[in-house]
Protein backbone atom coordinates (compact mmCIF):
# COMPACT_ATOMS: atom_id res chain seq x y z
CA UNK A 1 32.11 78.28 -4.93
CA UNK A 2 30.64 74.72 -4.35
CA UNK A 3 31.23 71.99 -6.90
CA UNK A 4 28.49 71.56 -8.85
CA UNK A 5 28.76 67.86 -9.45
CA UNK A 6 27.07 66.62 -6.80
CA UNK A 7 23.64 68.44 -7.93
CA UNK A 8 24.33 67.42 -11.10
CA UNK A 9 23.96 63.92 -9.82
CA UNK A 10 21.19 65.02 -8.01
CA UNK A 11 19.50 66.06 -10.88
CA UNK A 12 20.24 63.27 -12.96
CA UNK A 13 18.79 61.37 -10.34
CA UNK A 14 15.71 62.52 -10.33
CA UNK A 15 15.50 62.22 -14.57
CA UNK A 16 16.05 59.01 -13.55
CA UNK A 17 13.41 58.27 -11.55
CA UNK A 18 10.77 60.17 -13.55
CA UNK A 19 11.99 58.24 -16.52
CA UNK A 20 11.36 55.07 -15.10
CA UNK A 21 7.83 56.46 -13.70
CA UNK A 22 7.14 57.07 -17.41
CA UNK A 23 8.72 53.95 -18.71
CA UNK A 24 6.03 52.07 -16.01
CA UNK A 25 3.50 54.24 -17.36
CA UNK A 26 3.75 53.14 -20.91
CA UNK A 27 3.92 49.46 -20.25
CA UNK A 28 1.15 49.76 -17.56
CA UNK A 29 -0.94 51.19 -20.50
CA UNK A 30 0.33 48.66 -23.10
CA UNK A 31 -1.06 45.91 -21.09
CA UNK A 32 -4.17 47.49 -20.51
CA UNK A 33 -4.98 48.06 -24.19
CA UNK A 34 -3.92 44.14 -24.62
CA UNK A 35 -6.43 43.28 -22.37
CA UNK A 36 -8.75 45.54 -24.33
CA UNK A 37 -7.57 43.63 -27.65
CA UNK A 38 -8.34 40.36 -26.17
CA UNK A 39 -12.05 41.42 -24.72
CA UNK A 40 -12.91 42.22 -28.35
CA UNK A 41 -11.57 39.53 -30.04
CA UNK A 42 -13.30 37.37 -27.23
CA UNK A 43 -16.63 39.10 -28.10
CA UNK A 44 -16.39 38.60 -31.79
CA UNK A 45 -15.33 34.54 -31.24
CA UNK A 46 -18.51 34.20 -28.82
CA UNK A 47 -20.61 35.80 -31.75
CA UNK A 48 -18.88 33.36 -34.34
CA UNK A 49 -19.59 29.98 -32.05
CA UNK A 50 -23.07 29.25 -33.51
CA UNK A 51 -26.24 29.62 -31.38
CA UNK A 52 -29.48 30.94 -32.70
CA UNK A 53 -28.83 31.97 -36.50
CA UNK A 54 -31.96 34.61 -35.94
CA UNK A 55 -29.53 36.33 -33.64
CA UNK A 56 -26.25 36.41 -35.58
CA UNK A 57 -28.21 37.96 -39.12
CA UNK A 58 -30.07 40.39 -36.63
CA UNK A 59 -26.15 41.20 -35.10
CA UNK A 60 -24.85 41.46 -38.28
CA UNK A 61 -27.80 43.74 -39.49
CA UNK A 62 -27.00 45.52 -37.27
CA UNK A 63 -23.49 45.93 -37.74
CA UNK A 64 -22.23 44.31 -34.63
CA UNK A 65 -19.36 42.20 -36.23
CA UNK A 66 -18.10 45.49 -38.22
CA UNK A 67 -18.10 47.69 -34.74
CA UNK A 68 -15.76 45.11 -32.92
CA UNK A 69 -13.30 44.65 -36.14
CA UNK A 70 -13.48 48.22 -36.23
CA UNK A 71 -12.59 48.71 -32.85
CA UNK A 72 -10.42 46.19 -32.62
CA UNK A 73 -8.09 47.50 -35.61
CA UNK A 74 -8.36 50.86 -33.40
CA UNK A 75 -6.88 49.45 -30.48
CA UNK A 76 -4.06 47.69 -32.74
CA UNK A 77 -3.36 50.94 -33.82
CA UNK A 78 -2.92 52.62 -30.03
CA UNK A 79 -1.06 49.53 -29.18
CA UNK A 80 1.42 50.23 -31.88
CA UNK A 81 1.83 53.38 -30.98
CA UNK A 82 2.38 53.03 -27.73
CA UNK A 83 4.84 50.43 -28.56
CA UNK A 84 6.79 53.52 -29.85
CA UNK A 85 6.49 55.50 -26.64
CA UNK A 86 7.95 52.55 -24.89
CA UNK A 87 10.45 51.98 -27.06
CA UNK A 88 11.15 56.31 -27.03
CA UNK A 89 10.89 55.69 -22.33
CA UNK A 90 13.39 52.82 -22.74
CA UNK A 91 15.71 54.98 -24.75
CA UNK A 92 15.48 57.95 -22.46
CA UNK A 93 15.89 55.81 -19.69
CA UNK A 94 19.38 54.16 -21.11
CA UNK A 95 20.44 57.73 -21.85
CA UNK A 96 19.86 58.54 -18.19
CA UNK A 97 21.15 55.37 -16.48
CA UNK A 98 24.28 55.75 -18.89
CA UNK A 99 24.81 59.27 -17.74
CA UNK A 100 24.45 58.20 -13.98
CA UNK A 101 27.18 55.89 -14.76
CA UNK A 102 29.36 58.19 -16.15
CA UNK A 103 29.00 60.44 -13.20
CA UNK A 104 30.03 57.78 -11.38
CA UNK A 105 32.89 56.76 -13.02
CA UNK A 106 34.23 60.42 -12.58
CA UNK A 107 33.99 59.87 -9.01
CA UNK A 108 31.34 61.98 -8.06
CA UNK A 109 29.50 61.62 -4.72
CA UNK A 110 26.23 63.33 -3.84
């Protein structure tokens, strides 16, 4: 019967590498939603820098101002949590790499 050790590298190979797609993933999207954050905020400051009074009470009729704080607080709240899903890939990640390493320490080759 063949040693099963060197699939079992194998496999923890390939956790590895779908752990680190997932890792690149969650940071990928974490910057994107930053990016978000800072459009809005960027909006809301260009509505706050004066200009024609007639059009910030009609945008604030309107609701304008309450929409972006709204939707900014809503992509605070996706950033946290993806914050936790990149903390949870890191974690997975460490758990594979330190498994790898532990294969390797026993001295097995693929």
């Amino acid at each position: 019967m063949a040693d099963p050790r060197p699939k079992l590298l194998k496999l923890v190979a390939l956790k590895r590498q779908k752990a680190e797609q997932s890792l690149a993933i969650v940071q990928t999207r974490l910057r994107e939603l930053a990016r978000e954050l800072d459009a809005l905020q960027s909006e809301l400051s260009k509505a706050d820098q004066g200009g024609d009074i007639q059009a910030l009470m009609l945008a604030s009729r309107n609701g304008h101002a309450v929409r972006v704080l709204r939707e900014m607080d809503l992509k605070r709240s996706e950033i946290a949590e993806t914050r936790l899903h990149l903390h949870q890939a890191r974690e997975d990640l460490k758990m594979i790499l330190n498994s790898e390493d532990q294969l390797n320490q026993m001295g097995v080759k693929s």
